[in-house]
Every structure is written in C-alpha cells, then in structure tokens.
C-alpha atoms as a PDB file:
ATOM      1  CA  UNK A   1       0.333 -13.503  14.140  1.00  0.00           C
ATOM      2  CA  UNK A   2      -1.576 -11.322  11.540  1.00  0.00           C
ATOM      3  CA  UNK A   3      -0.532 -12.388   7.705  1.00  0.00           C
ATOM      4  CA  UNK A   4      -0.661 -10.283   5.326  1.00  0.00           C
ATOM      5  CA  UNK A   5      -0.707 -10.890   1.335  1.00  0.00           C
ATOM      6  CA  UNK A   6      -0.365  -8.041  -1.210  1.00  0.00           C
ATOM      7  CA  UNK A   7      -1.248  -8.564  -4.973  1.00  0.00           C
ATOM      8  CA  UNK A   8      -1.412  -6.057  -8.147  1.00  0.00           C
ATOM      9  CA  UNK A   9       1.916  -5.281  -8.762  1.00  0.00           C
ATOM     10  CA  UNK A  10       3.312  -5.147 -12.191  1.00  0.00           C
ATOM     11  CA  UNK A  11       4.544  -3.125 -15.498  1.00  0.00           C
ATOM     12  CA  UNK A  12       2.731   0.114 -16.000  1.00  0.00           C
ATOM     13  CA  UNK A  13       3.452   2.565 -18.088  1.00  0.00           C
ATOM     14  CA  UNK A  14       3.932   6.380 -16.883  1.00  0.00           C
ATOM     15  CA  UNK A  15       0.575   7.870 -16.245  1.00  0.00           C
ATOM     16  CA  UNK A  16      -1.044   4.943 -16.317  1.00  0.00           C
ATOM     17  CA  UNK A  17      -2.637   2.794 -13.211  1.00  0.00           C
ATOM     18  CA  UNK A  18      -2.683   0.173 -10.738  1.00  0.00           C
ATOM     19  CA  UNK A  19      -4.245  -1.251  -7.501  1.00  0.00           C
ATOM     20  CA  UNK A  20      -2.601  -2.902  -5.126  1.00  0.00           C
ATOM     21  CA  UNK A  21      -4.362  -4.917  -2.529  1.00  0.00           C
ATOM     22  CA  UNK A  22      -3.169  -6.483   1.287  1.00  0.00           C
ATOM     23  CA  UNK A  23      -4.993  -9.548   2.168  1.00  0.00           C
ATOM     24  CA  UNK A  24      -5.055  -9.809   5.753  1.00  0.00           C
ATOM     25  CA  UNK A  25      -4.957 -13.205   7.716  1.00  0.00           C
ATOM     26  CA  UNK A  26      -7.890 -11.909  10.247  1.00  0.00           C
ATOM     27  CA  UNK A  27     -10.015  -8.911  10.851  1.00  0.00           C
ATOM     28  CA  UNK A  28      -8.891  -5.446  10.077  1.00  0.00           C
ATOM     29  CA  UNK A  29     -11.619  -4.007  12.601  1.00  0.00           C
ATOM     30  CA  UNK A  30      -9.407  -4.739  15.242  1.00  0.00           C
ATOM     31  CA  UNK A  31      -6.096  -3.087  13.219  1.00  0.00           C
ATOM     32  CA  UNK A  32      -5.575   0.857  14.460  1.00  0.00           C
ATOM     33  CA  UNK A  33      -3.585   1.560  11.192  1.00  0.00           C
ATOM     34  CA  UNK A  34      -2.798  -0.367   7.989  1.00  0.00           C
ATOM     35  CA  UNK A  35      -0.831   1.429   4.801  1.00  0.00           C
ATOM     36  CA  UNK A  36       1.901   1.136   2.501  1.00  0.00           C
ATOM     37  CA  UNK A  37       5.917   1.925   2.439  1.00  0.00           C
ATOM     38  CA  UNK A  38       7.497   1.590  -0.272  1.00  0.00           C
ATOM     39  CA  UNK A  39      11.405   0.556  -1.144  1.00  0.00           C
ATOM     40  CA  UNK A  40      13.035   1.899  -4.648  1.00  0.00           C
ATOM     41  CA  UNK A  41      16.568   0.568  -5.296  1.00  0.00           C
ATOM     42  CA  UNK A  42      19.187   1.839  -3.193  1.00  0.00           C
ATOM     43  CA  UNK A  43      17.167   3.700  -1.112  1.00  0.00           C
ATOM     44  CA  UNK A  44      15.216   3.403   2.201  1.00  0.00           C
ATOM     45  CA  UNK A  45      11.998   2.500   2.492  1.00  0.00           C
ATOM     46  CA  UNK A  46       9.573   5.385   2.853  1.00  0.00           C
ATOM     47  CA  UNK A  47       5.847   5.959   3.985  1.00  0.00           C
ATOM     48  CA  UNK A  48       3.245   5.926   1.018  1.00  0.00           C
ATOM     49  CA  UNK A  49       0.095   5.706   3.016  1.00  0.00           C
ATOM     50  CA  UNK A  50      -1.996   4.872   5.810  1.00  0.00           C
ATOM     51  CA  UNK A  51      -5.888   4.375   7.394  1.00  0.00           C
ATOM     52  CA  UNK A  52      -6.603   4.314  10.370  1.00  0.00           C
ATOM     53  CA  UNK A  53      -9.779   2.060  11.926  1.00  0.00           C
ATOM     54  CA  UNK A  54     -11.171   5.943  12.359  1.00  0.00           C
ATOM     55  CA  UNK A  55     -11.485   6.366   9.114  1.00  0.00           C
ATOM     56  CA  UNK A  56      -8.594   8.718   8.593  1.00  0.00           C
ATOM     57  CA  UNK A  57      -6.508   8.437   5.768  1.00  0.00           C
ATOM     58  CA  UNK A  58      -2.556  10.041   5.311  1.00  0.00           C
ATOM     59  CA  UNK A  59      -0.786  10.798   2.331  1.00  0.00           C
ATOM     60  CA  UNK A  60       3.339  11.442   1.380  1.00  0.00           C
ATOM     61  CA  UNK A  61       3.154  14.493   0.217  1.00  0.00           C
ATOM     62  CA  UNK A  62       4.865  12.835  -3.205  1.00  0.00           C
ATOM     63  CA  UNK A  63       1.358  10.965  -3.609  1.00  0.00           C
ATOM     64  CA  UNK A  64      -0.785  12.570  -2.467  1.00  0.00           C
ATOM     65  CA  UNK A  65      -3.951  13.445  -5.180  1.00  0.00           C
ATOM     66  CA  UNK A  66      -2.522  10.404  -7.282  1.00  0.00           C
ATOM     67  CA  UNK A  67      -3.350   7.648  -4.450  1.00  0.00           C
ATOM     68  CA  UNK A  68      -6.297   6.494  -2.752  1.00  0.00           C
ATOM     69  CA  UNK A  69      -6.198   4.327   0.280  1.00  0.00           C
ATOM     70  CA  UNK A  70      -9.229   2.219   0.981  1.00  0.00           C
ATOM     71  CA  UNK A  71     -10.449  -0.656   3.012  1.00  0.00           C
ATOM     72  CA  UNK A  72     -13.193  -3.442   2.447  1.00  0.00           C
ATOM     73  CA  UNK A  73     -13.808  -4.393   5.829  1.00  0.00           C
ATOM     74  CA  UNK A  74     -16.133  -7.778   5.103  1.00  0.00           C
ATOM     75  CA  UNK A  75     -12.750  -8.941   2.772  1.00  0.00           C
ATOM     76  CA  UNK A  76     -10.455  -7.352   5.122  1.00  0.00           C
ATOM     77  CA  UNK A  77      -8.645  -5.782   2.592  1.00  0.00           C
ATOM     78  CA  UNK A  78      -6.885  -2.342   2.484  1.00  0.00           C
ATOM     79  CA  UNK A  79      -6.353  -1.419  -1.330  1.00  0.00           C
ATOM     80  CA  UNK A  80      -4.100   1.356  -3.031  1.00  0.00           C
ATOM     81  CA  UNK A  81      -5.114   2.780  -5.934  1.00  0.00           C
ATOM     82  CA  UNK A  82      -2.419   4.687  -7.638  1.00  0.00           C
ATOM     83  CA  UNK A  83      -3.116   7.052 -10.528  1.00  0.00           C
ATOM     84  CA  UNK A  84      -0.728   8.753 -13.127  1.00  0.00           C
ATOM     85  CA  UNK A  85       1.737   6.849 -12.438  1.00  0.00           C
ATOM     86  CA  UNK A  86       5.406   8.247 -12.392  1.00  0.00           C
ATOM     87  CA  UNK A  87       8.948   6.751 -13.268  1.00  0.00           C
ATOM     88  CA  UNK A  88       9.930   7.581  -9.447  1.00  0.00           C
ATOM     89  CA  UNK A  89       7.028   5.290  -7.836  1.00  0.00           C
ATOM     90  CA  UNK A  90       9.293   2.186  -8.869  1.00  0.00           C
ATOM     91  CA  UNK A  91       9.495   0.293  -5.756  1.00  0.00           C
ATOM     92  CA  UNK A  92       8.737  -2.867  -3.887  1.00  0.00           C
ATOM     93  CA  UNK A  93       5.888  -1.677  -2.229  1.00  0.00           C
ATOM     94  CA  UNK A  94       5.002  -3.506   1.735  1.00  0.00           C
ATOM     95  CA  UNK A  95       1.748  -3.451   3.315  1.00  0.00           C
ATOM     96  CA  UNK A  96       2.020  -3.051   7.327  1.00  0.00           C
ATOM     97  CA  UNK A  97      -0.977  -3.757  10.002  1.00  0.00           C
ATOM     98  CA  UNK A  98      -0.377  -2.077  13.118  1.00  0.00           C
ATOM     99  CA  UNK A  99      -2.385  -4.923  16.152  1.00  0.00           C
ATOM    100  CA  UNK A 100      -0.235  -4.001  19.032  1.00  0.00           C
ATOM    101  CA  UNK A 101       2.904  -4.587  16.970  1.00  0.00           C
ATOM    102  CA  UNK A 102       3.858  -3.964  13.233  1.00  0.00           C
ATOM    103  CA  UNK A 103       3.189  -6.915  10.656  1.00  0.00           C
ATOM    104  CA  UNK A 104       4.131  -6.334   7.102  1.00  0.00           C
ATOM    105  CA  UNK A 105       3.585  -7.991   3.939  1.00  0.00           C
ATOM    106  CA  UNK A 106       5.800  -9.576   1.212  1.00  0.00           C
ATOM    107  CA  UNK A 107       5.658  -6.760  -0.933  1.00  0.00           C
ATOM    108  CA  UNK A 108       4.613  -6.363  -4.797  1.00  0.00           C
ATOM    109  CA  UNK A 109       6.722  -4.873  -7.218  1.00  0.00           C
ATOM    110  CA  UNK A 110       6.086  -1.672  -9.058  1.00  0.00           C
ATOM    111  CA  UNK A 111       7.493  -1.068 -12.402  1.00  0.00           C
ATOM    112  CA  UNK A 112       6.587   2.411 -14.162  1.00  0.00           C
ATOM    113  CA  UNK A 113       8.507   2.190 -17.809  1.00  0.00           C
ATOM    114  CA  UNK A 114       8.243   2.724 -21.025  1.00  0.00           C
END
C-alpha cells in the first residue's frame, strides 16, 4: 500500500504561484506514472498532469506552459509548480501513483481569489 501526502495548497492570488508537493510512502523508481487531477466544485475531477518513470511529462491542454511537473527521486517526491495562476484552477487538487494499481492522495486545496 503506497501512501501518498500532498502539501502547498493555499490562497493565491490570480497570477500569482504555488507548489504543490506528493510525499510518497516508498520509492517512486518503481511508480510508471505519478501526476495530479484536480476537482473544482460541482464538477468532475479532471487530469492536470503526469510523469512517467521515463521521464515524460503530460500536460491538460488548460495548463499547459503555466505548470511544471517534477520529481526528486532521493525524497520521492513529485512536485507541481503552477504559475499565473487563474480563478478557474480552484480545486482540490489529488496526487495519484500508478504501482500496478492507482493510489491517490488526500488532496490540497487551491484557492485563486482576490
């Protein structure tokens, strides 16, 4: 059972920034693919993100140039960095592992307001 613990969430203003980050309970070597979804109110959740243990990285189109996807393998950590910052990134945002099955986080709440 992988765990998996996100942190960085907050108030932001628009445009500005935050970084999310997924703690995971073992080593991300051995994960094929670990992003982000994210989950705005009343809607479904949605693919933000993912990397894959190649080295590829996948963006929604409705991030893409704003996020950045990274992993610190020796804290096996994936982070999101999110830029420019829009009212419509509100969300819960989930981290997911993919180790044979699909393990998610907690999630981390996004707030873009001013």
């Amino acid at each position: 059972q992988v765990q998996l613990v996100e942190s960085g969430g907050g108030l932001v203003q628009p445009g500005g920034s935050l970084r999310l980050s997924c703690a995971a309970s073992e080593s991300i070597d051995s994960m094929s693919a670990m992003g982000w979804y994210r989950q705005a109110p009343g809607k479904q959740r949605e693919w933000v993100a993912h990397s894959t243990n190649g080295g590829t990285a996948n963006y929604a189109d409705s991030v893409k140039g704003r996020f950045t996807i990274s992993r610190d393998n020796a804290k096996n950590t994936v982070y999101l960095q999110m830029n420019s910052l829009k009212h419509d990134d509100t969300a819960v945002y989930y981290c997911f592992a993919d180790h044979r099955v699909r393990y998610w986080g907690q999630g981390a709440q996004v707030t873009v307001s001013s």
